[in-house]
N, C-alpha and C. Protein backbone atom coordinates (compact mmCIF):
# COMPACT_ATOMS: atom_id res chain seq x y z
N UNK A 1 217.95 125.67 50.88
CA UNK A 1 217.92 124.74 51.99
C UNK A 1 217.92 125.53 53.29
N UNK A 2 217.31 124.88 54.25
CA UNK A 2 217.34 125.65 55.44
C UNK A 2 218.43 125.69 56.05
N UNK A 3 218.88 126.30 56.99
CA UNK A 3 219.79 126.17 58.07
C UNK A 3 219.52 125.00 58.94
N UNK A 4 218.75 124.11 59.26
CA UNK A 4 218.70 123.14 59.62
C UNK A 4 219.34 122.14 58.68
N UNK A 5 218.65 122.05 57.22
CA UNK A 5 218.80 121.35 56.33
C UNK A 5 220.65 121.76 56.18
N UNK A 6 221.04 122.38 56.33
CA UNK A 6 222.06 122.64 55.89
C UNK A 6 223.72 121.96 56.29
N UNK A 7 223.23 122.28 57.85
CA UNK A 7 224.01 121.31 58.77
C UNK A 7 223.30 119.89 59.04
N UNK A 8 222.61 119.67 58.49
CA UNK A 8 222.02 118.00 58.41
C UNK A 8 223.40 117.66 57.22
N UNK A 9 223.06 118.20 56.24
CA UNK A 9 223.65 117.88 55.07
C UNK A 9 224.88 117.38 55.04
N UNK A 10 225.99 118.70 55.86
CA UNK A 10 226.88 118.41 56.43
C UNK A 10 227.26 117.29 57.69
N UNK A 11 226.35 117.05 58.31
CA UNK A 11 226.78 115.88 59.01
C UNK A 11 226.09 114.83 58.38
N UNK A 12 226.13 114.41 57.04
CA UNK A 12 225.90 113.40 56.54
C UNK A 12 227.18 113.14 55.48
N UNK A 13 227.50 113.97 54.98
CA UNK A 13 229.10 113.99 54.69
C UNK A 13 230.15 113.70 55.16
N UNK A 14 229.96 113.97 56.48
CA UNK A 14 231.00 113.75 57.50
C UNK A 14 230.66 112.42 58.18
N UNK A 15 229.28 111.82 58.21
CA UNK A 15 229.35 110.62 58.49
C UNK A 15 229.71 109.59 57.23
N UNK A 16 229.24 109.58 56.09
CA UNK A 16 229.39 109.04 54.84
C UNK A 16 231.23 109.07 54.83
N UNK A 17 231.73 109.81 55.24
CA UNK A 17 233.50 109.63 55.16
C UNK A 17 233.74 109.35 56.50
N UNK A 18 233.48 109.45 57.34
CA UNK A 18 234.14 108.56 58.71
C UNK A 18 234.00 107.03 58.16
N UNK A 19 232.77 106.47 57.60
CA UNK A 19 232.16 105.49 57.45
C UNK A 19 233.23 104.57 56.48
N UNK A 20 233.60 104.97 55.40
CA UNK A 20 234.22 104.85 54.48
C UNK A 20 235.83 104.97 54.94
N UNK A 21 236.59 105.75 56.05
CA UNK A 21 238.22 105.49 56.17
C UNK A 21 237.79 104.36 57.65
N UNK A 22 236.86 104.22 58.35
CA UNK A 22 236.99 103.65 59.55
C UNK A 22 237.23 101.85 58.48
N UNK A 23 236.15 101.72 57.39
CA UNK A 23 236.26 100.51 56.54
C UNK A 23 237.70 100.44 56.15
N UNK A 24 238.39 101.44 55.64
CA UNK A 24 239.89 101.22 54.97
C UNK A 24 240.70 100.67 55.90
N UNK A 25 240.74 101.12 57.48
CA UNK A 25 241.25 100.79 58.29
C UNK A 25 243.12 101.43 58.23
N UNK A 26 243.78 100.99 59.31
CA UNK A 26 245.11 101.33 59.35
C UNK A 26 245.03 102.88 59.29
N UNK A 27 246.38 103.76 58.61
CA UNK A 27 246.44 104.92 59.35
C UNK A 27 245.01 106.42 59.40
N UNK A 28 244.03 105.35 58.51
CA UNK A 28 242.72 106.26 57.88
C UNK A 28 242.32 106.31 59.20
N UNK A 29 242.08 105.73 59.91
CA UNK A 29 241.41 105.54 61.13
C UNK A 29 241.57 106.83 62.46
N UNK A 30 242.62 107.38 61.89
CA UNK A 30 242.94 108.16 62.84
C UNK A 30 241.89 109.38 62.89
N UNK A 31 241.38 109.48 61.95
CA UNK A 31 240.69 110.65 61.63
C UNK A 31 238.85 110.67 61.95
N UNK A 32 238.81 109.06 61.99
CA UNK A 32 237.41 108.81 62.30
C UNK A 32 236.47 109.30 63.76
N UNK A 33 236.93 109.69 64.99
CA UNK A 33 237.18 109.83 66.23
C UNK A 33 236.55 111.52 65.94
N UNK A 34 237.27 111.94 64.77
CA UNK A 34 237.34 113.73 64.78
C UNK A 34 236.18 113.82 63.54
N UNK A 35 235.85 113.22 62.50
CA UNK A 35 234.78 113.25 61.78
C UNK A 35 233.77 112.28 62.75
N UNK A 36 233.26 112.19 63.25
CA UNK A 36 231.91 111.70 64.20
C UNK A 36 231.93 113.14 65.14
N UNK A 37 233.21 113.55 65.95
CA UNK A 37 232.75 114.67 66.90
C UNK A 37 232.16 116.05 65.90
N UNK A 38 232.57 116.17 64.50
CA UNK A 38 231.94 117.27 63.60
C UNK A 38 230.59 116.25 62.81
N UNK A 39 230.33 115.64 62.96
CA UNK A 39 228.32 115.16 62.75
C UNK A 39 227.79 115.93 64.16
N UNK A 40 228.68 114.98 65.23
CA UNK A 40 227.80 115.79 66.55
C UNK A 40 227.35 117.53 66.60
N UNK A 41 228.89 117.91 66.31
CA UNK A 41 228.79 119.23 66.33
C UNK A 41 228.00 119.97 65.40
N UNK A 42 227.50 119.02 64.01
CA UNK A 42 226.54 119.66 63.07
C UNK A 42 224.76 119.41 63.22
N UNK A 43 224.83 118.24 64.03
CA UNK A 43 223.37 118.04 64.37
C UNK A 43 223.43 118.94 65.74
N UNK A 44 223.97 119.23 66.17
CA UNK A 44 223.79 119.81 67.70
C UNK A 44 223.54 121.18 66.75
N UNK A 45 224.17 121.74 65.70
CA UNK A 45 224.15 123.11 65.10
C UNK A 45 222.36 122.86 64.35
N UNK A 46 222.20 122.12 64.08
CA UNK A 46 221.21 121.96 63.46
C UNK A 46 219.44 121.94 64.57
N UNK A 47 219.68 121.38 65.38
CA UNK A 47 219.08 121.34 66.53
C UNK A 47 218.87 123.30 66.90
N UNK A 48 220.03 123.31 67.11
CA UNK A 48 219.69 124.91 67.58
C UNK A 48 219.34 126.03 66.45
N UNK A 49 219.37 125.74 65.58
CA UNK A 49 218.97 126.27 64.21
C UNK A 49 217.46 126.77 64.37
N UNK A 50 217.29 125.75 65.49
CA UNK A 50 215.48 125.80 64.89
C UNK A 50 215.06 126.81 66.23
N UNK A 51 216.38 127.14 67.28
CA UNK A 51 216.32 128.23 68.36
C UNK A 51 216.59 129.56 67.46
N UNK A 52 216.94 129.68 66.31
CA UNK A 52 217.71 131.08 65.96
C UNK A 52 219.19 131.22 66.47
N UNK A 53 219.65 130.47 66.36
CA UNK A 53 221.59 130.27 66.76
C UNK A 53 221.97 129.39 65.89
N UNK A 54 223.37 130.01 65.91
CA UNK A 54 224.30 129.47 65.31
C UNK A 54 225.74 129.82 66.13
N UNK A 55 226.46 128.86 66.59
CA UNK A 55 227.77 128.98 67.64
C UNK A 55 229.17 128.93 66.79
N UNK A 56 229.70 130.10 67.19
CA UNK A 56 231.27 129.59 66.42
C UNK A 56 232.15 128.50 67.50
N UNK A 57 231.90 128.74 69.04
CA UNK A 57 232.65 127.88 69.75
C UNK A 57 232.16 126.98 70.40
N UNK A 58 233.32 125.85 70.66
CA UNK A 58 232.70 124.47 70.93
C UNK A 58 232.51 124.46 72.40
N UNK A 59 232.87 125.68 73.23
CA UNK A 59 232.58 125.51 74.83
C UNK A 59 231.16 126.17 74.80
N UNK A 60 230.69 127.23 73.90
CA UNK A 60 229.18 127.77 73.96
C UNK A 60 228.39 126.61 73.24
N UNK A 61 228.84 125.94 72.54
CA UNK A 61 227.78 124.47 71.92
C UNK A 61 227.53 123.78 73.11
N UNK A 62 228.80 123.26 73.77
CA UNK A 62 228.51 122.87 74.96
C UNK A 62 227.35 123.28 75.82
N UNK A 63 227.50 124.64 76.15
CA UNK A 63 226.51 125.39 77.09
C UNK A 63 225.72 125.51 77.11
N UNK A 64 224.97 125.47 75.17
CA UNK A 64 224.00 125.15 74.83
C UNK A 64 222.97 124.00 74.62
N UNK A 65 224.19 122.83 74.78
CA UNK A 65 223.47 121.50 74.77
C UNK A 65 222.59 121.39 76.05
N UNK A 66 223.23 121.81 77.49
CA UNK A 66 222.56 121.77 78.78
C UNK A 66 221.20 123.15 78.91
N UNK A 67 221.89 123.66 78.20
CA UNK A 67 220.70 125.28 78.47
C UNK A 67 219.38 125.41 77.61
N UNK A 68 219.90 125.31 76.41
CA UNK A 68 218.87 125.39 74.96
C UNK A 68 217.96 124.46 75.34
N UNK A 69 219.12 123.03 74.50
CA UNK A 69 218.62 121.75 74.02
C UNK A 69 218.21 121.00 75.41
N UNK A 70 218.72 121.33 76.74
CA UNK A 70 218.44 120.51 78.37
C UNK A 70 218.94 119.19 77.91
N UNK A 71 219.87 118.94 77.42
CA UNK A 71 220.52 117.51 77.34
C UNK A 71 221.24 117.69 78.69
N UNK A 72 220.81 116.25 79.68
CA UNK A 72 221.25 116.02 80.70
C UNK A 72 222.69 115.91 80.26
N UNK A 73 222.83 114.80 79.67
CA UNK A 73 224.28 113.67 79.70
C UNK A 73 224.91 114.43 78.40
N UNK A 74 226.07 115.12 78.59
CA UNK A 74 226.97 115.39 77.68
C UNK A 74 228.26 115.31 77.55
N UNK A 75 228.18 113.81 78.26
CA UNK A 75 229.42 112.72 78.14
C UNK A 75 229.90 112.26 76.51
N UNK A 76 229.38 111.97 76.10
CA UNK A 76 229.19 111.25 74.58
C UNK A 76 230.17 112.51 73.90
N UNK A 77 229.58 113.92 73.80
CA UNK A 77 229.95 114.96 72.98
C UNK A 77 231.06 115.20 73.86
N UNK A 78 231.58 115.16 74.94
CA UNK A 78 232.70 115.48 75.59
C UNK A 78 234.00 114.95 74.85
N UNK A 79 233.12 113.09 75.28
CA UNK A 79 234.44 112.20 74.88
C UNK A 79 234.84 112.32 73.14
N UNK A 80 233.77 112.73 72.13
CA UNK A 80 234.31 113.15 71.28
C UNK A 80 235.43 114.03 70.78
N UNK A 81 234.81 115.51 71.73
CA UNK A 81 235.81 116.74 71.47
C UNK A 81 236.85 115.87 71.69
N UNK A 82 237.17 115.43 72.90
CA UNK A 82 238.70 115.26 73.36
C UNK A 82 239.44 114.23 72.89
N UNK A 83 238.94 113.39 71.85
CA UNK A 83 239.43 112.81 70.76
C UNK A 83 239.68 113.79 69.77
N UNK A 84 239.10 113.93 69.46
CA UNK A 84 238.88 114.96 68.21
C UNK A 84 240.43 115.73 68.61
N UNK A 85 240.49 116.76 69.67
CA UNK A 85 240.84 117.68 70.29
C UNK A 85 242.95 117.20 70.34
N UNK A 86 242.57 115.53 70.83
CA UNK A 86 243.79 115.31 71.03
C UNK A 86 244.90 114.93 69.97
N UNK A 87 243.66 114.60 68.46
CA UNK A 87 244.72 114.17 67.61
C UNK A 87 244.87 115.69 66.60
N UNK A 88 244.36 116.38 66.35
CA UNK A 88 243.76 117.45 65.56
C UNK A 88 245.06 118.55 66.36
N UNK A 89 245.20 118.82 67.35
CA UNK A 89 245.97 119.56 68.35
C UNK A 89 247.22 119.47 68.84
N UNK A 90 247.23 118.06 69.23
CA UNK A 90 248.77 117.00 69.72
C UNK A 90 248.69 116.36 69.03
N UNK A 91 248.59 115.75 68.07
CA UNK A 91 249.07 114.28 67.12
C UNK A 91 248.95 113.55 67.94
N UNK A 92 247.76 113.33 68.89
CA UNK A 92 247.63 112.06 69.61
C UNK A 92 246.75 111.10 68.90
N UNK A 93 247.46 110.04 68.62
CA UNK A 93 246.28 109.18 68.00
C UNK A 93 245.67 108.27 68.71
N UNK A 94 244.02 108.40 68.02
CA UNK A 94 243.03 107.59 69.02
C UNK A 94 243.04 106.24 69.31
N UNK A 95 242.96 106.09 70.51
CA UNK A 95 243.07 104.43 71.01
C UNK A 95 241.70 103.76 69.82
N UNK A 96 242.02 102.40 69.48
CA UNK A 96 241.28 101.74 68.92
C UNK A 96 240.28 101.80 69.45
N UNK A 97 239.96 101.70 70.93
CA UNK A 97 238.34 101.79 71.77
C UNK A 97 237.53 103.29 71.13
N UNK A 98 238.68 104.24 71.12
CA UNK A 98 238.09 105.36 71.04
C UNK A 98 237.26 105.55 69.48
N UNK A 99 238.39 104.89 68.81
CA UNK A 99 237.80 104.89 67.60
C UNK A 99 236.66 103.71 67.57
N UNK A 100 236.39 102.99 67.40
CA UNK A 100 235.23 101.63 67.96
C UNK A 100 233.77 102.72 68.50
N UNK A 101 234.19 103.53 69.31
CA UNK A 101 232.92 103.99 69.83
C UNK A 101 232.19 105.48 69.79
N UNK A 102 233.51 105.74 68.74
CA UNK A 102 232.72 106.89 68.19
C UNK A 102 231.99 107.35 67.70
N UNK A 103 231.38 106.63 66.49
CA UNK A 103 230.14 106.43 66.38
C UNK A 103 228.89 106.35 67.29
N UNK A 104 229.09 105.66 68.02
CA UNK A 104 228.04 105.18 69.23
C UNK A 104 227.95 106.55 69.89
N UNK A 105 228.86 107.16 70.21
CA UNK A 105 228.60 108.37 70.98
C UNK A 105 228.16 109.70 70.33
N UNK A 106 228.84 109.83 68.76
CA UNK A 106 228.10 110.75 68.21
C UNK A 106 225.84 110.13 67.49
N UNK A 107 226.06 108.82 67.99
CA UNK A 107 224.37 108.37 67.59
C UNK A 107 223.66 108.87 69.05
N UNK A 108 225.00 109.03 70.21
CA UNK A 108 224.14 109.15 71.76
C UNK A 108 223.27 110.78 71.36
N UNK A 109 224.27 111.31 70.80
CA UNK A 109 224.30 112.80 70.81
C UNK A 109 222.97 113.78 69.85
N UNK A 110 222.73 112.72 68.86
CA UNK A 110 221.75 112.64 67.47
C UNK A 110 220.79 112.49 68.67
N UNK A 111 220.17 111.20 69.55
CA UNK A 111 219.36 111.02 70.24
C UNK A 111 219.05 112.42 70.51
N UNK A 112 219.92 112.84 71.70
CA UNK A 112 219.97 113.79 73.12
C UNK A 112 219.55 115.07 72.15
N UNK A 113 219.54 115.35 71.31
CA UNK A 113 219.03 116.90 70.69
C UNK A 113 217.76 116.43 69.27
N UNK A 114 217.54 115.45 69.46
CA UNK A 114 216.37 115.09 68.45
C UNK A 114 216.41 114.96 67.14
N UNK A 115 217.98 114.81 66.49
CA UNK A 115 218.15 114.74 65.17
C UNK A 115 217.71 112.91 64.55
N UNK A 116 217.71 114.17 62.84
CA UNK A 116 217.76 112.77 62.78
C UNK A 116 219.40 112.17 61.84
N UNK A 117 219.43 110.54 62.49
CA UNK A 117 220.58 110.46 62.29
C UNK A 117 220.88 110.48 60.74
N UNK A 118 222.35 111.08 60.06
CA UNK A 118 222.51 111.43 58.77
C UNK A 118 222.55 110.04 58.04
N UNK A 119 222.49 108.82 58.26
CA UNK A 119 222.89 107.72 57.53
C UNK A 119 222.06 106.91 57.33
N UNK A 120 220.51 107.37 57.39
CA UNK A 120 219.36 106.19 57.65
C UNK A 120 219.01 106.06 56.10
């Protein structure tokens, strides 16, 4: 499989189980917020795959979304990390909105670098 194919793969895993605890609902949920920001982070890896990169850190993914990929808006992947960031780090757990729209923001993110999304 390619390195594209590879991190596709992986963020289809990671959407296929966000998908599945966001349905269980109650304390599963907490985790859904941080599996959508790792799809983003695997189609964004996958995207640049096809530059010859591969990033270990999430502030050079960043750098790369505006530089590489020229994604204007990298609001969507922001508000992920810092979900992601706050329960994974601080045991902050995600507001219900946050969780509600995480999805939506890791599909903004699929758009903004040309993937395709893992769940079609």
């Amino acid at each position: 499989m390619s390195k594209r194919g590879t991190h596709q793969a992986a963020a289809t895993v990671n959407a296929r189980t966000a998908t599945e605890l966001a349905t269980r609902g109650g304390d599963s949920t907490v985790w859904v917020p941080t599996l959508w920001f790792y799809v983003a982070v695997q189609l964004i890896e996958a995207a640049l795959a096809d530059h010859g990169l591969h990033l270990k850190e999430h502030g050079d993914r960043l750098a790369h979304l505006a530089g590489t990929l020229q994604v204007r808006d990298t609001a969507s992947y922001k508000q992920l990390q810092v979900l992601s960031t706050q329960w994974r780090y601080f045991g902050r757990r995600p507001a219900a909105e946050g969780v509600e729209r995480a999805e939506g923001w890791a599909r903004d993110v699929a758009t903004s670098v040309g993937a395709n999304w893992p769940l079609t």
